[in-house]
Protein backbone atom coordinates (compact mmCIF):
# COMPACT_ATOMS: atom_id res chain seq x y z
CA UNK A 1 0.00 0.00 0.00
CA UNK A 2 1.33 3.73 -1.15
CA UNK A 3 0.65 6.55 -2.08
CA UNK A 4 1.83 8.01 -5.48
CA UNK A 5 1.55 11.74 -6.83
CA UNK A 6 2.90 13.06 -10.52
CA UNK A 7 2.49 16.71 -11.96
CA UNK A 8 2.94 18.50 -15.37
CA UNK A 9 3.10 22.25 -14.67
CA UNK A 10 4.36 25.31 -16.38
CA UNK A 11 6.38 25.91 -12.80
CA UNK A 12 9.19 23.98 -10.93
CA UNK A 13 6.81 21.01 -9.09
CA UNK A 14 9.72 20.20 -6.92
CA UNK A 15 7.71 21.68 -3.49
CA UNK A 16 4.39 21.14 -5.27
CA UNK A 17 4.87 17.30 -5.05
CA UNK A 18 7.21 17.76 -1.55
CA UNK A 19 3.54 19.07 -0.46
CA UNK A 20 1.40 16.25 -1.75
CA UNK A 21 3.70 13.56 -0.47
CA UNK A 22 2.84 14.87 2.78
CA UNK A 23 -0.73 14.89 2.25
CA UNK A 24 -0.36 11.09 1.26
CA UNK A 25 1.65 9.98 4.03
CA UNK A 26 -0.56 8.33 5.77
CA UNK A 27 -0.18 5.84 2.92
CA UNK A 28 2.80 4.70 3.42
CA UNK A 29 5.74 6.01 6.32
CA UNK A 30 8.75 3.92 5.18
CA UNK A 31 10.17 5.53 2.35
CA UNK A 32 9.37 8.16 0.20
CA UNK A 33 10.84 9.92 -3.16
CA UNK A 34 10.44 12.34 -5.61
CA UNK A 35 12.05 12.25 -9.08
CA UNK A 36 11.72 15.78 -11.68
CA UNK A 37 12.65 16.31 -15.19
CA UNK A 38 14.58 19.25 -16.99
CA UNK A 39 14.97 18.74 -20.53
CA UNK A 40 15.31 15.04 -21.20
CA UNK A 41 17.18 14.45 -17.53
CA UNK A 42 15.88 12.98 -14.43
CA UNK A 43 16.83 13.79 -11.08
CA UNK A 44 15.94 12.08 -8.46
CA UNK A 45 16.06 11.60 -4.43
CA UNK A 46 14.68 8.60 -2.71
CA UNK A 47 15.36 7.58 0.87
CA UNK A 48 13.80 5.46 3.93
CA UNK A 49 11.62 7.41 6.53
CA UNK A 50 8.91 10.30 6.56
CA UNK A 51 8.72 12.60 4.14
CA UNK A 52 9.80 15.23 6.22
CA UNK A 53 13.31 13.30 7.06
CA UNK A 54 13.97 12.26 3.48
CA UNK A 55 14.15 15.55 2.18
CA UNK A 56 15.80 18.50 3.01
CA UNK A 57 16.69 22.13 1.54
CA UNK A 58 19.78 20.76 -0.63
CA UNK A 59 17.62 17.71 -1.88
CA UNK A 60 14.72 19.96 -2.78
CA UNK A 61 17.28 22.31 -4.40
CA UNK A 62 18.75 19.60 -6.68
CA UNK A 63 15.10 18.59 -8.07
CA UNK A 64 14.64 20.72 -11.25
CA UNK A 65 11.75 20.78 -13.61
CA UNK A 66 8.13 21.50 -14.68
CA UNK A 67 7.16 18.14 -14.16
CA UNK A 68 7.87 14.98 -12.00
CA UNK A 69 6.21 12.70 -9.67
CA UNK A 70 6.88 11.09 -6.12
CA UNK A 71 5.88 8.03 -3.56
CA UNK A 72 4.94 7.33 -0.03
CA UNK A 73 5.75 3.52 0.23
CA UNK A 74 4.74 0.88 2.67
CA UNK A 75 6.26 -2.35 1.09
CA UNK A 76 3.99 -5.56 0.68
CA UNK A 77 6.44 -7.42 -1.36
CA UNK A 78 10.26 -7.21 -1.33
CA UNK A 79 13.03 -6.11 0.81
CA UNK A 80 11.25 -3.22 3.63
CA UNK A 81 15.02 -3.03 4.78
CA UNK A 82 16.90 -2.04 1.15
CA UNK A 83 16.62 1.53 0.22
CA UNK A 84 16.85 0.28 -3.66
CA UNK A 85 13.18 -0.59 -3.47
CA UNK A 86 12.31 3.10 -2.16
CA UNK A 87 10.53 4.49 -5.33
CA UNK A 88 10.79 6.04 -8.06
CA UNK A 89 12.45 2.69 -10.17
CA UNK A 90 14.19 4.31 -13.62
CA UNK A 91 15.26 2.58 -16.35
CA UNK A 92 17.33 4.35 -19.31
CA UNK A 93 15.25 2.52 -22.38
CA UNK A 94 13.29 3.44 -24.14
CA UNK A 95 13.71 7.13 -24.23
CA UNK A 96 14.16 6.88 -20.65
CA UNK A 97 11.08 6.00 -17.66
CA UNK A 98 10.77 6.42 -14.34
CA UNK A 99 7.47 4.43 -12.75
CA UNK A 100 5.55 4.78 -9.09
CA UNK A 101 3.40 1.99 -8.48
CA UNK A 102 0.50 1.27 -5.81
CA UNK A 103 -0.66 -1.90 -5.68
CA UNK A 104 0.37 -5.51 -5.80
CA UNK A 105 1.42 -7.46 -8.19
CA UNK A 106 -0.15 -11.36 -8.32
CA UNK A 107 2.39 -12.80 -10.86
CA UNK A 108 5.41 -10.67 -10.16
CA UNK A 109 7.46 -14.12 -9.59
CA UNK A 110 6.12 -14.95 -13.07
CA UNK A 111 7.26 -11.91 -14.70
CA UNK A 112 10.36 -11.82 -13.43
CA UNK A 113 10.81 -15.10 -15.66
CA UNK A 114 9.86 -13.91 -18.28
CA UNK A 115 11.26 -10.51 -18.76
CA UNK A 116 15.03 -12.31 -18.07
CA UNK A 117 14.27 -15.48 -20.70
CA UNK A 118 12.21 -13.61 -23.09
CA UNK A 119 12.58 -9.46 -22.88
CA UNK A 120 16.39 -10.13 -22.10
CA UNK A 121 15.82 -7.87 -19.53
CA UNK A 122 17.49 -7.54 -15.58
CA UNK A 123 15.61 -7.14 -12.31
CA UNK A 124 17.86 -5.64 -9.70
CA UNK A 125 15.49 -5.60 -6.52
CA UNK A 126 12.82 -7.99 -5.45
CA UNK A 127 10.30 -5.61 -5.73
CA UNK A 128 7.01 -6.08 -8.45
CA UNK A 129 7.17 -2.60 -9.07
CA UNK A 130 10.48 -2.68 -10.80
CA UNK A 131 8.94 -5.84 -12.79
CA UNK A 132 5.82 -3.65 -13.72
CA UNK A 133 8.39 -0.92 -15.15
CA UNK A 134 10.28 -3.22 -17.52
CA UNK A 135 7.38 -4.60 -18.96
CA UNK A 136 5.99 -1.21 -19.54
CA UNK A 137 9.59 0.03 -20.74
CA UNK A 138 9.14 -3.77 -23.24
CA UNK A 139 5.74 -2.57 -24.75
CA UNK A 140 6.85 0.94 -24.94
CA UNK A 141 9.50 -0.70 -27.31
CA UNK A 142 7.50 -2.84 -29.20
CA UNK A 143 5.45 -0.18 -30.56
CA UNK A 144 8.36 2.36 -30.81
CA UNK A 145 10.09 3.58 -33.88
CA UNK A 146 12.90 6.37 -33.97
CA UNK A 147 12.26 9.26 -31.54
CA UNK A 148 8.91 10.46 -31.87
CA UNK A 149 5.83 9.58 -29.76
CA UNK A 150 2.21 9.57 -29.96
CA UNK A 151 -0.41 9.04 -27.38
CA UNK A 152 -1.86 5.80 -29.39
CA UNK A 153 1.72 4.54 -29.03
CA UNK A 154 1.36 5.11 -24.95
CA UNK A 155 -2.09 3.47 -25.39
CA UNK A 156 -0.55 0.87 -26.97
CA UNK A 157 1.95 0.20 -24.56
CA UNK A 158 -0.40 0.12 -21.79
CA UNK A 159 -2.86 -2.63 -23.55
CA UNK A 160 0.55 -5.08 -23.66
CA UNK A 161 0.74 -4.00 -20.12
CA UNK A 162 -2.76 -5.34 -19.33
CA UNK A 163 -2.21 -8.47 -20.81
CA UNK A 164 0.71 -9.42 -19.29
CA UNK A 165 0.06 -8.06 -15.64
CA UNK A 166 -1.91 -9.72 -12.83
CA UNK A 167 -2.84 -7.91 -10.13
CA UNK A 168 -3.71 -4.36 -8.38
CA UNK A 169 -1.47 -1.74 -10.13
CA UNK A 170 -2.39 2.03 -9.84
CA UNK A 171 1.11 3.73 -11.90
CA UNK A 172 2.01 7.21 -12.62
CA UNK A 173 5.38 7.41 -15.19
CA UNK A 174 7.12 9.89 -16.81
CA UNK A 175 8.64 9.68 -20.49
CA UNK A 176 11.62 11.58 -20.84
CA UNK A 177 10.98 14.51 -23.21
CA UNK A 178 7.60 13.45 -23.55
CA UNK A 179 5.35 13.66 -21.02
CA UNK A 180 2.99 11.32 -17.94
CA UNK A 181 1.67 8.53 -17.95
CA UNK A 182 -0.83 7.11 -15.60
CA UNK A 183 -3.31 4.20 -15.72
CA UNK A 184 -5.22 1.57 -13.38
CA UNK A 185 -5.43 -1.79 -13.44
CA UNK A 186 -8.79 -3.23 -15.03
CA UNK A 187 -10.93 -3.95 -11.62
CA UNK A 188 -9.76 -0.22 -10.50
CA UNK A 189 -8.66 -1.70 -6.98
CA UNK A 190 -6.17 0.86 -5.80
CA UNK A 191 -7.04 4.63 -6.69
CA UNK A 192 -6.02 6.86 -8.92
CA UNK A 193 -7.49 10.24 -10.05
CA UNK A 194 -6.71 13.56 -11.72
CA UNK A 195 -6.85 17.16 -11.33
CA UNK A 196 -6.53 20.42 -12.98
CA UNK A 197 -5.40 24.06 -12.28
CA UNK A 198 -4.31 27.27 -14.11
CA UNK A 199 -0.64 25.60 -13.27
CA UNK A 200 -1.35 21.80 -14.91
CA UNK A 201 -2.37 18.91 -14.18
CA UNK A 202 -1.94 16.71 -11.44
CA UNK A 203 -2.65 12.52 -10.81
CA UNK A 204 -3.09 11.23 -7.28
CA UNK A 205 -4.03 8.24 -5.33
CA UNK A 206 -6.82 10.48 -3.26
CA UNK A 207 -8.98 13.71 -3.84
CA UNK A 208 -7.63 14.92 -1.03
CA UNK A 209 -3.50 15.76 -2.81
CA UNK A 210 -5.22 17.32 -5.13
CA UNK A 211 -7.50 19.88 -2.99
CA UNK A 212 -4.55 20.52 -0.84
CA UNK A 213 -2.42 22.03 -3.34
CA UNK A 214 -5.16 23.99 -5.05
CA UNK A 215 -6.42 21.69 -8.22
CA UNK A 216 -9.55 20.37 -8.91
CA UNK A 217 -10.51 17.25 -8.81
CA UNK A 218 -11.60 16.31 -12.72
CA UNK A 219 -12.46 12.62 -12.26
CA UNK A 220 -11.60 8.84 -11.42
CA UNK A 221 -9.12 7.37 -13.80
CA UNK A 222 -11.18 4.59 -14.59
CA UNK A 223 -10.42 1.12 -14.22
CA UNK A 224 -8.15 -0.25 -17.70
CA UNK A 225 -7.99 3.56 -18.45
CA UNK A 226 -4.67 5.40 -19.50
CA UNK A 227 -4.63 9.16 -19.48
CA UNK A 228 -1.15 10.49 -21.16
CA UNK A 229 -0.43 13.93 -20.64
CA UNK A 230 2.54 15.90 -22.43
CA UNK A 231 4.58 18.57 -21.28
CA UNK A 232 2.21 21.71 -22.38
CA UNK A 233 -0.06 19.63 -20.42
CA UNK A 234 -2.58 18.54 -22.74
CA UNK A 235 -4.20 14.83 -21.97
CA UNK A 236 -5.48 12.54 -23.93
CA UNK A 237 -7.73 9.17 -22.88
CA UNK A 238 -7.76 5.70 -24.07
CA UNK A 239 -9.66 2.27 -22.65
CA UNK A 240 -6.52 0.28 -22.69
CA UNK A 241 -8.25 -3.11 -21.62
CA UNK A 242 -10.64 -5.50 -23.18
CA UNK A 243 -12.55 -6.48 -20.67
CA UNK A 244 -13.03 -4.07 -16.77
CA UNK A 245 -14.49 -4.32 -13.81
CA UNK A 246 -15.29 -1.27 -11.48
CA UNK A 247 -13.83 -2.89 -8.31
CA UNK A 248 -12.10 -0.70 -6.29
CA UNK A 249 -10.76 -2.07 -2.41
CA UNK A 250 -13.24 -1.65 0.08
CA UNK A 251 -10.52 -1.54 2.52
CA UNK A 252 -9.69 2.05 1.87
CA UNK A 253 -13.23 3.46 2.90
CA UNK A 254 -13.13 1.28 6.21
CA UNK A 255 -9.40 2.59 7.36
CA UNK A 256 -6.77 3.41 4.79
CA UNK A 257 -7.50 6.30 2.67
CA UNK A 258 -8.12 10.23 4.50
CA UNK A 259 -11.88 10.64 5.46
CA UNK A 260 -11.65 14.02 3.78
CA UNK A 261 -11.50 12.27 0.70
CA UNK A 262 -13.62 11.25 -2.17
CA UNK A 263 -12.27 8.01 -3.96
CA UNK A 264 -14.25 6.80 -7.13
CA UNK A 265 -17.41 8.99 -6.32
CA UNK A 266 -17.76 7.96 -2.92
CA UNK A 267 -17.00 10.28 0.17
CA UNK A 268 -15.00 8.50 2.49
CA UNK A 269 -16.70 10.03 5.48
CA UNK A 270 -19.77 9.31 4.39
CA UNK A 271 -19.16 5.86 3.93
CA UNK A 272 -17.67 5.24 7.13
CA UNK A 273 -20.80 7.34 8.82
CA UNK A 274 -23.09 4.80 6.86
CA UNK A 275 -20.94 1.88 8.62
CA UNK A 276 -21.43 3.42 12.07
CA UNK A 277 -25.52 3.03 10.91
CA UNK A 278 -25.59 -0.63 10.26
CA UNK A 279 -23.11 -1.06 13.41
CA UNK A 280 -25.87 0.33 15.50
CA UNK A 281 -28.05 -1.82 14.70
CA UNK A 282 -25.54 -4.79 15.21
CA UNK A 283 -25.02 -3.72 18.36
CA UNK A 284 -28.50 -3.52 19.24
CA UNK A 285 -29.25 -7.39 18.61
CA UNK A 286 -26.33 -8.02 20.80
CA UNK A 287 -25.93 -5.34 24.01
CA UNK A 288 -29.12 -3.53 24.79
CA UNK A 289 -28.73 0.27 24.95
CA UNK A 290 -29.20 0.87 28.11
CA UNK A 291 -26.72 -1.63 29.25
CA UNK A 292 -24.31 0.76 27.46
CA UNK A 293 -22.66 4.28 29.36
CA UNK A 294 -20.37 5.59 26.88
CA UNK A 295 -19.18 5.35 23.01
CA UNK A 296 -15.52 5.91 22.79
CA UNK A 297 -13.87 5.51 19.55
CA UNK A 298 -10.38 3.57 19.58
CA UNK A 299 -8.63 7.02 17.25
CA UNK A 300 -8.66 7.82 14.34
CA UNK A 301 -10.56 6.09 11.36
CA UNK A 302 -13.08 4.78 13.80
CA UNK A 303 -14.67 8.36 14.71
CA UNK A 304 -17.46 8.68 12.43
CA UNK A 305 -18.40 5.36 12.65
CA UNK A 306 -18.78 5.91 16.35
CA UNK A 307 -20.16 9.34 16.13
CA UNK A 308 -23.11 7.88 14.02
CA UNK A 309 -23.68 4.63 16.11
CA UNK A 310 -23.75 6.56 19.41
CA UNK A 311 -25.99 9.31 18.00
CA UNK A 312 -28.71 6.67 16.60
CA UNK A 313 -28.48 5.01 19.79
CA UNK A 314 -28.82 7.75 21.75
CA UNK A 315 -25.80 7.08 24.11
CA UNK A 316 -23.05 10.16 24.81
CA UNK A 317 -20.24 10.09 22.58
CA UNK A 318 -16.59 10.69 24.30
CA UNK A 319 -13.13 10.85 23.48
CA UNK A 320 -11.47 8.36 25.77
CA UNK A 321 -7.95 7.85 24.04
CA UNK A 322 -5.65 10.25 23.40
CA UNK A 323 -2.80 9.48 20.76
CA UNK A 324 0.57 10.58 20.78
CA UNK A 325 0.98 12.11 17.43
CA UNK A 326 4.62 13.02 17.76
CA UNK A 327 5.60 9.17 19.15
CA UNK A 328 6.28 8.33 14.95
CA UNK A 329 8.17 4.93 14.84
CA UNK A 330 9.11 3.31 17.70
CA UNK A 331 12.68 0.92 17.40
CA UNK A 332 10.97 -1.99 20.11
CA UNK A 333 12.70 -5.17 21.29
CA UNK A 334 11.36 -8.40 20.05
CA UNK A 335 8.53 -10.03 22.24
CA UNK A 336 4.84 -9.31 23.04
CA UNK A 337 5.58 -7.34 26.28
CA UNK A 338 7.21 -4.61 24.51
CA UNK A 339 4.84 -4.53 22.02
CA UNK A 340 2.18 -3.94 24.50
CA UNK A 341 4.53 -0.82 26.05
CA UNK A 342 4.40 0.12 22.38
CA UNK A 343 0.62 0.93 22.30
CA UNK A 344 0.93 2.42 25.43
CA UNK A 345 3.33 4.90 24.20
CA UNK A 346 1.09 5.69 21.04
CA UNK A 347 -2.41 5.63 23.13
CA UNK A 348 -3.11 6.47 26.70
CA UNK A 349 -6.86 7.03 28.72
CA UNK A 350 -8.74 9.61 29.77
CA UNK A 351 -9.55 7.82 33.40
CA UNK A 352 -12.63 9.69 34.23
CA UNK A 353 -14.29 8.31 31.05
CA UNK A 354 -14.02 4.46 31.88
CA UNK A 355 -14.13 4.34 35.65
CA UNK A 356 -17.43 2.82 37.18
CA UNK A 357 -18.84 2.33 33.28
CA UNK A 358 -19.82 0.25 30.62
CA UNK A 359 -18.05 1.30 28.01
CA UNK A 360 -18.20 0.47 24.19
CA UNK A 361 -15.00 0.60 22.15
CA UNK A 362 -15.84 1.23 18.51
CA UNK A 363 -12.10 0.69 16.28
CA UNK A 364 -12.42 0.58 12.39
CA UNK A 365 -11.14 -3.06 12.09
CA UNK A 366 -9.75 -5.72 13.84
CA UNK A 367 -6.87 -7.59 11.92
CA UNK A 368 -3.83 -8.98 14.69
CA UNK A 369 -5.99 -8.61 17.39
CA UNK A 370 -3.17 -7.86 19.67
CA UNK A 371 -3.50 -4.43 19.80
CA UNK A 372 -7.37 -4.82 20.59
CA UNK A 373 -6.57 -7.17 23.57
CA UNK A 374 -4.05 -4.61 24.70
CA UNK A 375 -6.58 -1.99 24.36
CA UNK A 376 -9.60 -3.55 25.54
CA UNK A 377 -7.13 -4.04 29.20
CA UNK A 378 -6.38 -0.68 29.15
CA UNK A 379 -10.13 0.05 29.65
CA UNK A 380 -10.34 -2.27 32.42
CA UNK A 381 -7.17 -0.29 33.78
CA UNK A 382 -8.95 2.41 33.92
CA UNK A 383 -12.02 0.99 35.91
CA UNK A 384 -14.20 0.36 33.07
CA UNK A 385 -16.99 -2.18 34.44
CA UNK A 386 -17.38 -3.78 31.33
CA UNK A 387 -15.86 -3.50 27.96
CA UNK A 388 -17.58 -4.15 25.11
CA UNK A 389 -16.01 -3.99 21.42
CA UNK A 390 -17.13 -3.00 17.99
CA UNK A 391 -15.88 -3.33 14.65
CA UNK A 392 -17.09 -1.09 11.75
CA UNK A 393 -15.50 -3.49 9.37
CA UNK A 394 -16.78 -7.75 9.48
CA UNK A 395 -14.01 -9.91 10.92
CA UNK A 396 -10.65 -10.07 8.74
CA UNK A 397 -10.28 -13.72 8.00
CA UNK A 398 -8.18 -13.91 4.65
CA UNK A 399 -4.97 -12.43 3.24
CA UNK A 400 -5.25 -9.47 0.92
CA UNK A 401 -3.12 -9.79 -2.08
CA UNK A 402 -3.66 -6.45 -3.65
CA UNK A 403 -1.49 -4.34 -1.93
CA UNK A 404 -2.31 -4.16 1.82
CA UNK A 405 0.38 -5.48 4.05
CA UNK A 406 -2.58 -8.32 5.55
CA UNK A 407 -0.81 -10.82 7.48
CA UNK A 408 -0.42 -14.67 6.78
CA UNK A 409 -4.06 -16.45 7.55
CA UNK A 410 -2.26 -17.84 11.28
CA UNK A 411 -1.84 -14.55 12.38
CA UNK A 412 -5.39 -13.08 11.98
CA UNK A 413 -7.02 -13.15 14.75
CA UNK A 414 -10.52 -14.28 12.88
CA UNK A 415 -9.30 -17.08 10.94
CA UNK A 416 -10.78 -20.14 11.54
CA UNK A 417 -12.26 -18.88 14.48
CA UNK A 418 -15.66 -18.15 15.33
CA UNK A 419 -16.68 -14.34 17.32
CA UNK A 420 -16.72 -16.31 20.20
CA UNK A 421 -13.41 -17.64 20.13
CA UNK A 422 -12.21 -14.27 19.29
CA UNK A 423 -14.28 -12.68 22.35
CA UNK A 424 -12.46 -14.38 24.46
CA UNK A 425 -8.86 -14.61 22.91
CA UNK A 426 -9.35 -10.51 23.07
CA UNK A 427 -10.79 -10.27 26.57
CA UNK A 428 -13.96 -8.30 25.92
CA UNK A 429 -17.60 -8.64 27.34
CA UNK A 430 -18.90 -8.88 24.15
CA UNK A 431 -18.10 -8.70 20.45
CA UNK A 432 -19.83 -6.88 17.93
CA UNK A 433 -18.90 -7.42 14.07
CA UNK A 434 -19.75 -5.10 10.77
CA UNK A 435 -21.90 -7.45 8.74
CA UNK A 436 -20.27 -8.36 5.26
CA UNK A 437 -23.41 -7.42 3.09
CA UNK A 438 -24.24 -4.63 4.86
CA UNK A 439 -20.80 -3.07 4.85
CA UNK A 440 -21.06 -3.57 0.79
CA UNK A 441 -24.47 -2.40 1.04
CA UNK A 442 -23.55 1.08 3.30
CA UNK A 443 -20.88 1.94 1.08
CA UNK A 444 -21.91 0.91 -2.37
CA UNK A 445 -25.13 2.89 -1.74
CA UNK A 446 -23.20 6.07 -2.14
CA UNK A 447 -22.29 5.13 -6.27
CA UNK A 448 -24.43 2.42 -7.48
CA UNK A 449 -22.81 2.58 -10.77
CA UNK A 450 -19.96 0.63 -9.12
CA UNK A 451 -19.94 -3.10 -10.29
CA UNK A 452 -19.03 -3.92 -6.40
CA UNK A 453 -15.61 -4.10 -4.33
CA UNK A 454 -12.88 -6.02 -3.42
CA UNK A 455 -13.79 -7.46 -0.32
CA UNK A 456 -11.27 -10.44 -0.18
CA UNK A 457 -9.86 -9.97 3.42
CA UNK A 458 -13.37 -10.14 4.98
CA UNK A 459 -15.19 -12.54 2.00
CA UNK A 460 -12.43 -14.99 0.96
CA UNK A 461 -13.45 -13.68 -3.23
CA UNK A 462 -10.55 -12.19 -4.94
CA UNK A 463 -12.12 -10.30 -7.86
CA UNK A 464 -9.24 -11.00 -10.17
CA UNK A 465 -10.61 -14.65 -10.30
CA UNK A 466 -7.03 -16.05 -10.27
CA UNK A 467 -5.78 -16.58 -6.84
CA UNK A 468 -5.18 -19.74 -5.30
CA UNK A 469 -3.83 -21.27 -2.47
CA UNK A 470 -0.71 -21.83 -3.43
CA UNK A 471 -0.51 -17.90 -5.02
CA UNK A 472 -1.33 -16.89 -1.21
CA UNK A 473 1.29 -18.85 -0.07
CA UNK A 474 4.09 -17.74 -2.19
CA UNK A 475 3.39 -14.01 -1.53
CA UNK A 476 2.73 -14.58 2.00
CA UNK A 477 6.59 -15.93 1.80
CA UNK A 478 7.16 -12.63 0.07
CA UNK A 479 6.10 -10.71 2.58
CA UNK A 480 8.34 -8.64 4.52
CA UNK A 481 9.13 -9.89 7.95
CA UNK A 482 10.40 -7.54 10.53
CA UNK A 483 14.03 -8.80 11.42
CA UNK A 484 14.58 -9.71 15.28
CA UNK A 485 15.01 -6.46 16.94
CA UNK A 486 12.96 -4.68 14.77
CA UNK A 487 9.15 -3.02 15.08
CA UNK A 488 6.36 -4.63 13.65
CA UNK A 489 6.27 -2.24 10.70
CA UNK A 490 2.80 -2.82 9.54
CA UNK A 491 0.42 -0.52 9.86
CA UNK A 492 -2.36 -2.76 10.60
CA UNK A 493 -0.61 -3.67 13.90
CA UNK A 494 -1.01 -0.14 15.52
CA UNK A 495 -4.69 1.42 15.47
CA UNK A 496 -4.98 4.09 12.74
CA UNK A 497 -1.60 5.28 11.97
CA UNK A 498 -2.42 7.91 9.77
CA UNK A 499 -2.54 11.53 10.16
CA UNK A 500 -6.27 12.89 10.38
C-alpha cells in the first residue's frame, strides 16, 4: 500500500509534489521519493523514513523541472530493509522512464521469468514494481520507432501492459521529453485520479492531494484507463483493456485512505458514517442500549463510525484515548511485552471516562488482534466495568493480495475462528462485528454505478478470479518480515496510523 503523486506544470513542481507527499503519508511512512525532469534528464532523491526526514533544503534544491512525480511507500512485497526498493524505479530505455506503483502485483514471480528469458531484460530488486516498469519500458518498445511519440503509441503500450500483468497496479510514469503517464489496473482496486489548475495537471491516489495544493478534482481514472499527458499539459484518454471491472478495495473506505476524501465517487466520510448506521443496529441485537454508558472511539478512522452509532443510539459520545501524534516509529525489542509498552506509548486514557462504566470501544477493524486485547485491558485499567467492542468493518479472515500489508491467515485473529473464540482470545464482554453485506451495502449505496468491491480480506473472493492457495502462499513468503530487533512495521498492527 502507497501513495503516489505526478504533476505537469508550467512551474518547478519540486515543493508542489514535496507538499502532496505529505498529504499522502498516511499511505505509506517507510520511504518516500520524488524524481523531476529538466529537458530530457531525471533527477531524483529517494530515501527510507517520513517525508519530512527524506528531504531537506539541498535535496529539494537539486530537483529541477516543470514536471515529476513522487511516492509514499509501505512495502507488501520485497526487501522493507533495502533503500533500492524506495521508489521512483528508472530505467534508461526506451527514451528513458521512471514508474511509481500502488498496488500488488499477483504474478510478479512470473514476470520476473519472463522478462530475463524472453525481454532479455534484468531485475535488480525484489520488488514487483520494478517488474511492472520493464514490462511497460518492453511494450513501450515494441510499438516504438525512432524518436517520436504519440499518445496511441502510450495506449498501446499500456494494452501489452494489461495483458501481461496480474494484479492491483495504480502507476504514474514519466517519459523523458515526452510527457505522464498514468493508468489503473482493469478492476480499479487501488485509486487513482486527476486534477486540474491554471498551473497543470496533477494525478493522485486520493482527492484529497489534489485539494490541498489547489487543483480540482476532474475525475476517477477509470479502471483499464490510461490518461497520457505531455509537457504543455494537454491529456489525452484511451480504454486500454478488453474487458473491466469497477472494483475498487473496500478496505480504503473502512481505514486506509483520508476521510476528507472522495475516492471513485464515494465520500469517504460518508461511507464510514453509513458503517457506524448498520453497526448500530448490530449492536442492538447483541448489548441492549441501556446496558451501554459511553461510546468511545479507539482514534482515528473509527470516529465517524462511532459518532453515528452513538448518536442513533442515543448514548453520549466521548473521546477516551488520546494518541501521541509526535511518538512516529518506535525501534521496540522483540517479544509481546514490549509490544504492548508500544501501544501504550502511542495511546493512553482519559480515566474519568471508563471508571465505574460500561463502556463500548468502537475501532475501524480488527486484523492482529493484539493491539485490541491490549486496548480492551487498558479500559479495564482504567475501571471500566465492562468493555464491550465493535468493529465497523466484518471480521478479517483472509490475506489481501492487492497491496495491503494483511498478514499470513495464522496470524489473523478471525481465521478459523468463530466471534466467540475471538471474544475471548481478546478479553472483551462482548463482540460486535460489521456485517459483510451490509458493509457492501452502506458503502456501495453512495455510487451504485460501481460493479461492487474487493472485499477479499473479509469474503475470501478475490475479484481477479485467479488466486489460489498456493498464489497466497508464495506471496505470503514474500512478505516482509520484521528482522529480530525490529518493530512490527505494519500498519495494521497499531490502530490508525495515519494523520487525520
Amino acid at each position: 500500500m502507497c501513495g503516489i503523486v505526478g504533476v505537469v506544470s508550467q512551474a518547478p513542481v519540486n515543493q508542489l509534489i514535496y507538499d502532496a507527499l505529505l498529504l499522502l503519508q498516511h499511505r505509506g511512512q517507510d520511504a518516500a521519493g520524488i524524481v523531476t525532469q529538466q529537458g530530457r534528464k531525471f533527477f531524483m532523491h529517494k530515501a527510507k523514513g517520513m517525508v519530512r526526514d527524506v528531504f531537506r533544503t539541498r535535496n529539494m534544491r537539486a530537483l529541477p523541472g516543470n514536471c515529476g512525480l513522487g511516492q509514499v511507500r509501505y512495502p507488501t512485497a520485497g526487501n522493507a530493509y533495502s533503500e533500492e526498493e524506495a521508489q521512483p524505479f528508472y530505467v534508461n530505455a526506451p527514451f528513458g522512464l521512471v514508474l511509481v506503483h500502488n498496488g500488488n502485483l499477483t504474478n510478479a514471480h512470473a514476470l520476473k521469468k519472463e522478462l530475463f528469458q524472453t525481454d532479455h531484460r534484468h531485475i535488480n530488486t525484489d520488488s514487483d514494481s520494478e517488474v511492472l516498469l520493464n514490462v511497460l519500458a518492453h511494450e513501450l518498445e515494441k510499438v516504438t520507432r525512432g524518436i517520436t511519440l504519440k499518445p496511441a503509441d502510450v495506449f498501446a503500450a499500456v494494452r501489452g501492459v494489461h495483458q501481461r500483468v496480474r494484479g492491483s497496479y495504480a502507476v504514474v510514469a514519466l517519459i523523458a521529453g515526452h510527457g505522464m503517464v498514468a493508468f489503473r489496473d482493469p478492476f480499479g482496486i487501488r485509486p487513482l485520479c486527476i486534477g486540474r489548475s491554471d498551473a497543470g495537471v496533477m494525478v493522485a491516489s486520493e482527492s484529497v492531494t489534489l485539494e490541498g495544493n489547489g487543483f480540482e478534482l476532474d475525475r476517477d481514472i477509470l479502471p483499464g484507463e490510461a490518461v497520457f499527458v505531455d509537457l504543455e499539459g494537454n491529456a489525452s484518454f484511451e480504454q486500454c483493456a478488453e474487458k473491466t471491472s469497477h472494483n475498487p478495495c473496500v478496505f480504503e473506505y473502512v481505514y486506509l485512505a483520508r476521510p476528507d476524501s472522495v475516492l471513485d465517487g464515494i465520500s469517504v466520510y460518508q461511507a464510514r458514517l453509513n458503517m457506524g448506521e448498520t453497526l448500530a443496529k448490530r449492536v442492538v441485537s447483541t448489548v441492549p442500549p441501556n446496558e451501554i454508558d459511553v461510546v468511545i472511539p479507539i482514534p482515528e478512522s473509527s470516529r465517524p463510525s462511532a459518532m453515528e452509532l452513538a448518536q442513533l443510539l442515543g448514548l453520549p459520545y466521548r473521546e477516551g484515548f488520546v494518541k501521541n501524534r509526535y511518538v512516529g516509529r518506535t525501534f521496540i525489542m522483540p517479544g509481546q511485552g514490549v509490544r504492548k509498552k508500544s501501544v501504550r506509548q502511542k495511546l493512553n486514557v482519559i480515566a474519568s471516562e471508563f471508571k465505574g462504566r460500561n463502556v463500548l470501544l468502537v475501532d475501524d477493524s480488527i486484523v492482529r488482534g493484539t493491539t485490541s486485547r491490549e486496548i480492551v485491558q487498558m479500559a479495564r485499567d482504567a475501571g471500566a466495568r465492562k468493555v464491550y467492542l465493535a468493529s465497523a468493518a466484518p471480521p478479517v479472515r483472509y490475506p489481501n493480495v492487492y497491496g495491503i500489508d494483511m498478514p499470513t491467515p495464522e496470524e489473523l485473529v478471525a481465521h478459523d475462528r468463530t466471534v466467540e473464540e475471538v471474544r475471548i482470545s481478546i478479553g472483551c464482554d462482548a463482540l460486535i462485528y460489521q456485517d459483510v453485506d451490509a458493509m457492501k451495502q452502506a458503502i456501495g449505496s453512495l455510487n451504485p454505478k460501481l460493479a461492487g468491491f474487493d472485499a477479499s480480506c473479509f469474503d475470501g473472493v478475490y475479484v481477479t478470479g485467479d488466486i489460489t492457495l498456493e498464489d497466497i502462499a508464495r506471496l505470503n513468503q514474500g512478505r516482509d518480515q520484521a528482522e529480530e530487533g525490529e518493530e512490527d512495521t505494519s500498519r495494521l498492527a497499531l490502530p490508525n496510523a495515519q494523520t487525520a
